[in-house]
PDB file of N, CA and C in Angstrom:
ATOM      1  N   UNK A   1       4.386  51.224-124.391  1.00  0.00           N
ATOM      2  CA  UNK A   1       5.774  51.394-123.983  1.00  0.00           C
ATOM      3  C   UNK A   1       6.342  52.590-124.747  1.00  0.00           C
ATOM      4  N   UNK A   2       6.834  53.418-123.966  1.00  0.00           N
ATOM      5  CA  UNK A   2       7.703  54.340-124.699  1.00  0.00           C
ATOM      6  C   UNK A   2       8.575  54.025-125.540  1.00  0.00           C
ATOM      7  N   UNK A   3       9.039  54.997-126.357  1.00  0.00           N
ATOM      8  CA  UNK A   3      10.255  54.421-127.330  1.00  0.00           C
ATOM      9  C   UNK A   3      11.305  54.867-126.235  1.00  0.00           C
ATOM     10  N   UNK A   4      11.387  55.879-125.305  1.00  0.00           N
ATOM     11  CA  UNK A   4      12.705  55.931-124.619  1.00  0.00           C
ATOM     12  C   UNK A   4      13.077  54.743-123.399  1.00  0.00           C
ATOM     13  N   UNK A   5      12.177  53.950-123.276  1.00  0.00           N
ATOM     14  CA  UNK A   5      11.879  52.711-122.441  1.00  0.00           C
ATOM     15  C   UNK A   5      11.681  51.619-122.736  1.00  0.00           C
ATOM     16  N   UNK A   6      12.124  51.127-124.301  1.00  0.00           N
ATOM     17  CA  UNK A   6      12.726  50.372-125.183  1.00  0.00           C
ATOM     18  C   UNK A   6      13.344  49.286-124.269  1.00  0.00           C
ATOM     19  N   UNK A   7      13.197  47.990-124.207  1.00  0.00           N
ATOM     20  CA  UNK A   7      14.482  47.456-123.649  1.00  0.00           C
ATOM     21  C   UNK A   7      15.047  46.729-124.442  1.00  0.00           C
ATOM     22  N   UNK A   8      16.793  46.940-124.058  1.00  0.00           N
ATOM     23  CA  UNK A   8      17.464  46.197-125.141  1.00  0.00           C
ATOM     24  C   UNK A   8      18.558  45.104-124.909  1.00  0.00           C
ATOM     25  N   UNK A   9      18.289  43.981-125.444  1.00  0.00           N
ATOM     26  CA  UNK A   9      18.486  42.648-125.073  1.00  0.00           C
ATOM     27  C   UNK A   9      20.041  42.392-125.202  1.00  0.00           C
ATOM     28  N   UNK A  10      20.218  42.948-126.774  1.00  0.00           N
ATOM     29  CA  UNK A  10      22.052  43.009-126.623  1.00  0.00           C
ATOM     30  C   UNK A  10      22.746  43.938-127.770  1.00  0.00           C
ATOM     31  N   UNK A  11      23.661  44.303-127.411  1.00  0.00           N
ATOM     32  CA  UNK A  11      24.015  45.149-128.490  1.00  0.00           C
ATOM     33  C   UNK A  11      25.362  45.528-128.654  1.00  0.00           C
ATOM     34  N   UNK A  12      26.514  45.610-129.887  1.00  0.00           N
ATOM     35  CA  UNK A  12      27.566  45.623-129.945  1.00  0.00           C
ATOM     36  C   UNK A  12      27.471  47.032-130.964  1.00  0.00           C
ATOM     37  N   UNK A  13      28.870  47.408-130.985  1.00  0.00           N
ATOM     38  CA  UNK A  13      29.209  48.372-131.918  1.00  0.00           C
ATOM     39  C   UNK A  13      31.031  48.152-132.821  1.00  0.00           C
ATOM     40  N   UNK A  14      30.719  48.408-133.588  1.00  0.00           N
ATOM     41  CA  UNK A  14      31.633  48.330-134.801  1.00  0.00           C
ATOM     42  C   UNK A  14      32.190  50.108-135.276  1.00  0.00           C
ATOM     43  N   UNK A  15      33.501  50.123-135.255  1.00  0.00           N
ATOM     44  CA  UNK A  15      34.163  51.514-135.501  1.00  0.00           C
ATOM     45  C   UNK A  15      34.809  51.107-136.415  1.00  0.00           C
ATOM     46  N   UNK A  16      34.531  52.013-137.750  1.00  0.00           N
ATOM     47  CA  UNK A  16      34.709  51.812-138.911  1.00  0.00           C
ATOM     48  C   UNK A  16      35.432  53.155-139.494  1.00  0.00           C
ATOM     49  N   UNK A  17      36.472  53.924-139.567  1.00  0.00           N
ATOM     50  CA  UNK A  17      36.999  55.252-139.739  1.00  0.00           C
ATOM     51  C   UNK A  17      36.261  55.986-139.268  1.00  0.00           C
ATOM     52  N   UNK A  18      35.818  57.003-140.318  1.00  0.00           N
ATOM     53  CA  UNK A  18      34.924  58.184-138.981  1.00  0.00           C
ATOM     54  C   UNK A  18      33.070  57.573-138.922  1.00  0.00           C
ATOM     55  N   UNK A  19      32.992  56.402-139.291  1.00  0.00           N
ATOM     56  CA  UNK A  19      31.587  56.374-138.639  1.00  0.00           C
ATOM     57  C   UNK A  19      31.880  55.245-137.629  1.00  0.00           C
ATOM     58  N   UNK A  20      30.374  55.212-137.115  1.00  0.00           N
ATOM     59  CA  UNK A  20      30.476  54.020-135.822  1.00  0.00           C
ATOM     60  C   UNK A  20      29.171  53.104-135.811  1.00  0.00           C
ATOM     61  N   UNK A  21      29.187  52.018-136.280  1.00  0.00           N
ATOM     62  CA  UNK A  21      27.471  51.253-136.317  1.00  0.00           C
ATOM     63  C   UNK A  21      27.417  50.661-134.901  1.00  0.00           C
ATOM     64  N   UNK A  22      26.095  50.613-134.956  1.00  0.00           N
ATOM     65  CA  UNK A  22      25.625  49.851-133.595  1.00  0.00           C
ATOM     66  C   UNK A  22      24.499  48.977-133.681  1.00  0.00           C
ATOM     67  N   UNK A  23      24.900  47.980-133.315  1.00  0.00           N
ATOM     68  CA  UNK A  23      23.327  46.591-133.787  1.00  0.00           C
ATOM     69  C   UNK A  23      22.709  46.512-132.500  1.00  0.00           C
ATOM     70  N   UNK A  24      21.589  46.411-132.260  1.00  0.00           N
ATOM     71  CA  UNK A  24      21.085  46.710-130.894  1.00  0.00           C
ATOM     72  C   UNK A  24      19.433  45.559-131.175  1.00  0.00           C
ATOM     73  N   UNK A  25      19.511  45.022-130.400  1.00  0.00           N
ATOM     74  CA  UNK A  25      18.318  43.732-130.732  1.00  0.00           C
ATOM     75  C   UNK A  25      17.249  44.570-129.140  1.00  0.00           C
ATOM     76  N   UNK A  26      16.278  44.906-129.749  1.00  0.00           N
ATOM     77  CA  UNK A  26      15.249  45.757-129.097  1.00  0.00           C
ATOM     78  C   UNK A  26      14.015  44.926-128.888  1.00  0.00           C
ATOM     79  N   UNK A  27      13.407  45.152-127.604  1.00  0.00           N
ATOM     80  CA  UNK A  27      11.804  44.837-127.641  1.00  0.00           C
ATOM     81  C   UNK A  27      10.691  45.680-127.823  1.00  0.00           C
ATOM     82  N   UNK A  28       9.965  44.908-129.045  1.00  0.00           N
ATOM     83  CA  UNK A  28       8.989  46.501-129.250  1.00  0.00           C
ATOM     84  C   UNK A  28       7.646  46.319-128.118  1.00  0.00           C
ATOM     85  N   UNK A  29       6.933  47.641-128.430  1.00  0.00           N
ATOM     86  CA  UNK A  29       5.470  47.105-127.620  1.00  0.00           C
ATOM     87  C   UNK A  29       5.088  45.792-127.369  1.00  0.00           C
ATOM     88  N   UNK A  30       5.142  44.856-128.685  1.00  0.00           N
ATOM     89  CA  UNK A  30       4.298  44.373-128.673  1.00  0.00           C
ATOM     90  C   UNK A  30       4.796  42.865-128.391  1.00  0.00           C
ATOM     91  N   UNK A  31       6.103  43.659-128.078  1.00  0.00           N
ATOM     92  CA  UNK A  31       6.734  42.227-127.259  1.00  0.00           C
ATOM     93  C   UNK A  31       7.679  41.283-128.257  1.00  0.00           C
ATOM     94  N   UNK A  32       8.035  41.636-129.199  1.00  0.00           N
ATOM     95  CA  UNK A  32       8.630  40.844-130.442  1.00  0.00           C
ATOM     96  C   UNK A  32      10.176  41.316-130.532  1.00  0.00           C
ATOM     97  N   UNK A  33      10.390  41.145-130.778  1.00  0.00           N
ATOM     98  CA  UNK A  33      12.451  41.112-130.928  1.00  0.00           C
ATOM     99  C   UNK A  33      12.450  41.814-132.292  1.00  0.00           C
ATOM    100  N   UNK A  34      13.265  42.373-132.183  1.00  0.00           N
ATOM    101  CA  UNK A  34      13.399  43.499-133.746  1.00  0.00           C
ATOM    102  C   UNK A  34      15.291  43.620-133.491  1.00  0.00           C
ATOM    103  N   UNK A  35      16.064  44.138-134.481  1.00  0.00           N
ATOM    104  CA  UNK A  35      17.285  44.288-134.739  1.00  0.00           C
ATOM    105  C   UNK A  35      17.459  46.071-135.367  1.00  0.00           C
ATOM    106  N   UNK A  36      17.827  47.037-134.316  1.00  0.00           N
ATOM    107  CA  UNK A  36      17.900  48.278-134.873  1.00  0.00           C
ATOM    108  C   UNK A  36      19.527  48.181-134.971  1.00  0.00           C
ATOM    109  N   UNK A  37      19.901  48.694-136.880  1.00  0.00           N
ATOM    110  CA  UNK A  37      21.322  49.207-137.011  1.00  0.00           C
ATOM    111  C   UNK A  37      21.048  50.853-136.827  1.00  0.00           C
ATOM    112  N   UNK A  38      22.356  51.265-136.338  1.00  0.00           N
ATOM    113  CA  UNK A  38      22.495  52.663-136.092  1.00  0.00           C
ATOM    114  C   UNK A  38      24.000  53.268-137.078  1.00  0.00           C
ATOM    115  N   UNK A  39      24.134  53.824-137.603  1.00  0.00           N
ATOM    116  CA  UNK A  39      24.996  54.458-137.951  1.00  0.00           C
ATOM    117  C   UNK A  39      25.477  55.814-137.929  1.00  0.00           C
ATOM    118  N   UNK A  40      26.322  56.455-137.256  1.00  0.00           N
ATOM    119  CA  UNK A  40      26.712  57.369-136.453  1.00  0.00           C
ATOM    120  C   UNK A  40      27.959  58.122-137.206  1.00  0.00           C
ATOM    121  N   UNK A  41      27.799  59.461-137.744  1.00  0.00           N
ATOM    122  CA  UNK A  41      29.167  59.458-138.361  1.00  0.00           C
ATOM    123  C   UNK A  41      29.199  61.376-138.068  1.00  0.00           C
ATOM    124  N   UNK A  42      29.543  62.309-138.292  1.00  0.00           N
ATOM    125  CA  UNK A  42      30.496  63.907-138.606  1.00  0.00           C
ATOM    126  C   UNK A  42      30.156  63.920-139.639  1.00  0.00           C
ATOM    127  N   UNK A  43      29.273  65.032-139.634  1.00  0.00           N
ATOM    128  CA  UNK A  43      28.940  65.804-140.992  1.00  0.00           C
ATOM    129  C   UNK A  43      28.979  67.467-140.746  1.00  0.00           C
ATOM    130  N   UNK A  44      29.536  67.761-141.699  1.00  0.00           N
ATOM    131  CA  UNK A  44      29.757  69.475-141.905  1.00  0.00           C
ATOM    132  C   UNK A  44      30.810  70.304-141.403  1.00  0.00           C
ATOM    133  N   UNK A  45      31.076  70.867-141.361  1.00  0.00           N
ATOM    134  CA  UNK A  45      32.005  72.204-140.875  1.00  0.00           C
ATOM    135  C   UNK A  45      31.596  72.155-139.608  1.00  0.00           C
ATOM    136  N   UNK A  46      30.930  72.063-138.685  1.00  0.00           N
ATOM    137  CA  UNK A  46      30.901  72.632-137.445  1.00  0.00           C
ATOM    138  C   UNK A  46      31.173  71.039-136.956  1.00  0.00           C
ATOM    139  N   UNK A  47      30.700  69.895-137.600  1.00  0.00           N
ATOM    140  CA  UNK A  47      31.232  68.643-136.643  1.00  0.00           C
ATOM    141  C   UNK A  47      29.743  68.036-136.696  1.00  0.00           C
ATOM    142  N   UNK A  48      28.725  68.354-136.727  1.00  0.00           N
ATOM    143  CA  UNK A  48      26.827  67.944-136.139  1.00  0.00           C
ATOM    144  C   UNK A  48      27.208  66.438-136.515  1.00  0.00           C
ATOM    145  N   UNK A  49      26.758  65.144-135.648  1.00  0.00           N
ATOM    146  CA  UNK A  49      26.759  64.264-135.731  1.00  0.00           C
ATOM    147  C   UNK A  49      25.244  63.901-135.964  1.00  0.00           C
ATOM    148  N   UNK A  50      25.756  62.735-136.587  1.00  0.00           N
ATOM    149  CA  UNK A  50      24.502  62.528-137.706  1.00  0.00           C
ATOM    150  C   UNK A  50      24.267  61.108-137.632  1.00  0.00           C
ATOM    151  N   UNK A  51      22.810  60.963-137.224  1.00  0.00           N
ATOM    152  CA  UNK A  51      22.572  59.414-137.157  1.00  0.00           C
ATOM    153  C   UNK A  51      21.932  58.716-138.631  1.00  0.00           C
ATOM    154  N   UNK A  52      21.563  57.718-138.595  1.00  0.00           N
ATOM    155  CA  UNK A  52      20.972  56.626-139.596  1.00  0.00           C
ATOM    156  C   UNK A  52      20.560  55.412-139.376  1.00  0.00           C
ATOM    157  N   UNK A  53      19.400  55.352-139.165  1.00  0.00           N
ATOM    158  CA  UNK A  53      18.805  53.620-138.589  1.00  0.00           C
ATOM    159  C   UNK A  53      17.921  53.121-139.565  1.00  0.00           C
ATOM    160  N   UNK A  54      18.145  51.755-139.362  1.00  0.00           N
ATOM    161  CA  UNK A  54      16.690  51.039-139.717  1.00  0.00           C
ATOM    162  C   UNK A  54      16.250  49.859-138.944  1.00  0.00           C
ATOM    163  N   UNK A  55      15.458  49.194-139.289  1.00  0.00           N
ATOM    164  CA  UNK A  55      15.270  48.122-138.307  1.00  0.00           C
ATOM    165  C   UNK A  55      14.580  46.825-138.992  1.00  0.00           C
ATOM    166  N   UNK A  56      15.078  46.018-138.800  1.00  0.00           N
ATOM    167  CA  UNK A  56      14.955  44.557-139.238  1.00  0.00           C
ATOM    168  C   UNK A  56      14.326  43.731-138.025  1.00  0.00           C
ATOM    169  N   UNK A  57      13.385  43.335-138.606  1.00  0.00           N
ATOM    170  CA  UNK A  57      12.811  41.941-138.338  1.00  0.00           C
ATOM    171  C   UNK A  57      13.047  40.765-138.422  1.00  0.00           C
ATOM    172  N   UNK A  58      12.677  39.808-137.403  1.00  0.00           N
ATOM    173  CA  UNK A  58      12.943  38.375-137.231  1.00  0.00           C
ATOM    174  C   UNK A  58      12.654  37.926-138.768  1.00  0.00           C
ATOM    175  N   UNK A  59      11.525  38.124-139.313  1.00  0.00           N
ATOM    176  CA  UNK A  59      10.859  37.424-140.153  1.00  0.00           C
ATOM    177  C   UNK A  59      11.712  38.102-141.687  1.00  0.00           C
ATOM    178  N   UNK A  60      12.349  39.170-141.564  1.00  0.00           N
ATOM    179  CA  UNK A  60      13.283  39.434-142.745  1.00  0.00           C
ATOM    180  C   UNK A  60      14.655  39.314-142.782  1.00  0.00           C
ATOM    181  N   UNK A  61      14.980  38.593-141.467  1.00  0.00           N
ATOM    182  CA  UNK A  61      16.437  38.602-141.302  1.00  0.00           C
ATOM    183  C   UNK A  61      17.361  37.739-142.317  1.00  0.00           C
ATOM    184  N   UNK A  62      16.651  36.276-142.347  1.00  0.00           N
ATOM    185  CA  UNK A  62      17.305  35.474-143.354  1.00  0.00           C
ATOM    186  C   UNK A  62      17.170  35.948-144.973  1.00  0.00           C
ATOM    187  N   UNK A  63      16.507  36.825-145.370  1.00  0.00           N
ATOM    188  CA  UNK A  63      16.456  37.081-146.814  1.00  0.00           C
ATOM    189  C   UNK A  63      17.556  38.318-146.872  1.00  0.00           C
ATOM    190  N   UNK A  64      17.703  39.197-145.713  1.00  0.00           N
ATOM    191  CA  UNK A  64      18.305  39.965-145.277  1.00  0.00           C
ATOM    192  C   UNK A  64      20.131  39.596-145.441  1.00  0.00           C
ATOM    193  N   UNK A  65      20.297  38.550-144.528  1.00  0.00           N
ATOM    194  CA  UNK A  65      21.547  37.669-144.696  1.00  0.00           C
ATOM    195  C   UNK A  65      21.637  37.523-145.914  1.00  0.00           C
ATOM    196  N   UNK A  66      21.083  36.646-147.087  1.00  0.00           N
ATOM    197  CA  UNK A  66      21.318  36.302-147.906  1.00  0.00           C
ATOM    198  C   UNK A  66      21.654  37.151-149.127  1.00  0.00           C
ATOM    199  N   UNK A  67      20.657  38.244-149.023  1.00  0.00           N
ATOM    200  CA  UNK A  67      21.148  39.289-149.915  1.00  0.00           C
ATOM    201  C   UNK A  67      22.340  40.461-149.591  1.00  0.00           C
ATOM    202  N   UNK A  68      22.843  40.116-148.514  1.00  0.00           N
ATOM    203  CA  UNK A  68      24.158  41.009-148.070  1.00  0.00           C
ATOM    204  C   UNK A  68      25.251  40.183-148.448  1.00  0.00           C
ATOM    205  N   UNK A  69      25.460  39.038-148.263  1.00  0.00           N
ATOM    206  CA  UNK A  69      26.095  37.671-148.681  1.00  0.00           C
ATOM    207  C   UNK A  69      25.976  37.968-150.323  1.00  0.00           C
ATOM    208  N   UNK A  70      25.262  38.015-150.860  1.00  0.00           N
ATOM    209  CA  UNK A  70      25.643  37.856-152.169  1.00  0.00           C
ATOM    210  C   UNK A  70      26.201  39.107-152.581  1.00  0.00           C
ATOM    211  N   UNK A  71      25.778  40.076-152.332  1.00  0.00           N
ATOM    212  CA  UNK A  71      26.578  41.539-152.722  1.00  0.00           C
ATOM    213  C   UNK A  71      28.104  41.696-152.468  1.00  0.00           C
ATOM    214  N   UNK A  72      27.939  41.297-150.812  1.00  0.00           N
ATOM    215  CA  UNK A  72      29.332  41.728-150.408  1.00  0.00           C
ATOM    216  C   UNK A  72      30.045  40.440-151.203  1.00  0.00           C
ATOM    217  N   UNK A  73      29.973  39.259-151.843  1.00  0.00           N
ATOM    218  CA  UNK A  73      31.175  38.805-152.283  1.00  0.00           C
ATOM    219  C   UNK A  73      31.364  38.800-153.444  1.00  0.00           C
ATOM    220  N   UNK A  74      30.974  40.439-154.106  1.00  0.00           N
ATOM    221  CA  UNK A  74      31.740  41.293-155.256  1.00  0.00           C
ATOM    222  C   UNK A  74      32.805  41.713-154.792  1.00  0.00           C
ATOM    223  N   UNK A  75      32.799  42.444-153.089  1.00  0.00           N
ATOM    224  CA  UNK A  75      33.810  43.125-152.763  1.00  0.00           C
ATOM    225  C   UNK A  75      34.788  42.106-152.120  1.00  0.00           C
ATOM    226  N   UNK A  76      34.698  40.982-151.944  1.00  0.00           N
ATOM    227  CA  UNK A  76      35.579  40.191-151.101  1.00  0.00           C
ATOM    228  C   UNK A  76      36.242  38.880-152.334  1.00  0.00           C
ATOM    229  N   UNK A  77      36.235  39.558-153.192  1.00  0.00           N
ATOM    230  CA  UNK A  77      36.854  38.294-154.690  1.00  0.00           C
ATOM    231  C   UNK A  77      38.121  38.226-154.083  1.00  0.00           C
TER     232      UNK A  77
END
């Protein structure tokens, strides 16, 4: 399967000042469910938009949760 022939199961986006994330739950080749974040933001003098992904797995999602959960509630005291 191509990567431009990706299919994608569901996906929302979040606008956050000048960037924009996007969670997008993808099927890979091999047929398995994966979670790509995208982050989208303006960089430089001329404007060049600038991406940032990674991609999470079923099988890392809950350690994933848990360690965002504990970080973010430094910032949410």
């Amino acid at each position: 399967m191509e990567k431009s022939n990706r299919q994608t199961v569901k996906s929302s986006m979040l606008r956050a000042g000048k960037r924009t994330f996007f969670f997008d739950v993808k099927v890979a080749s091999n047929s398995k469910k994966y979670l790509k974040i995208t982050e989208s933001s303006f960089e430089g003098e001329g404007k060049e938009r600038r991406y940032n992904s990674f991609l999470l797995w079923p099988e890392n999602l809950t350690d994933f949760q848990q360690r965002l959960t504990e970080v973010s509630s430094v910032l949410v005291k």
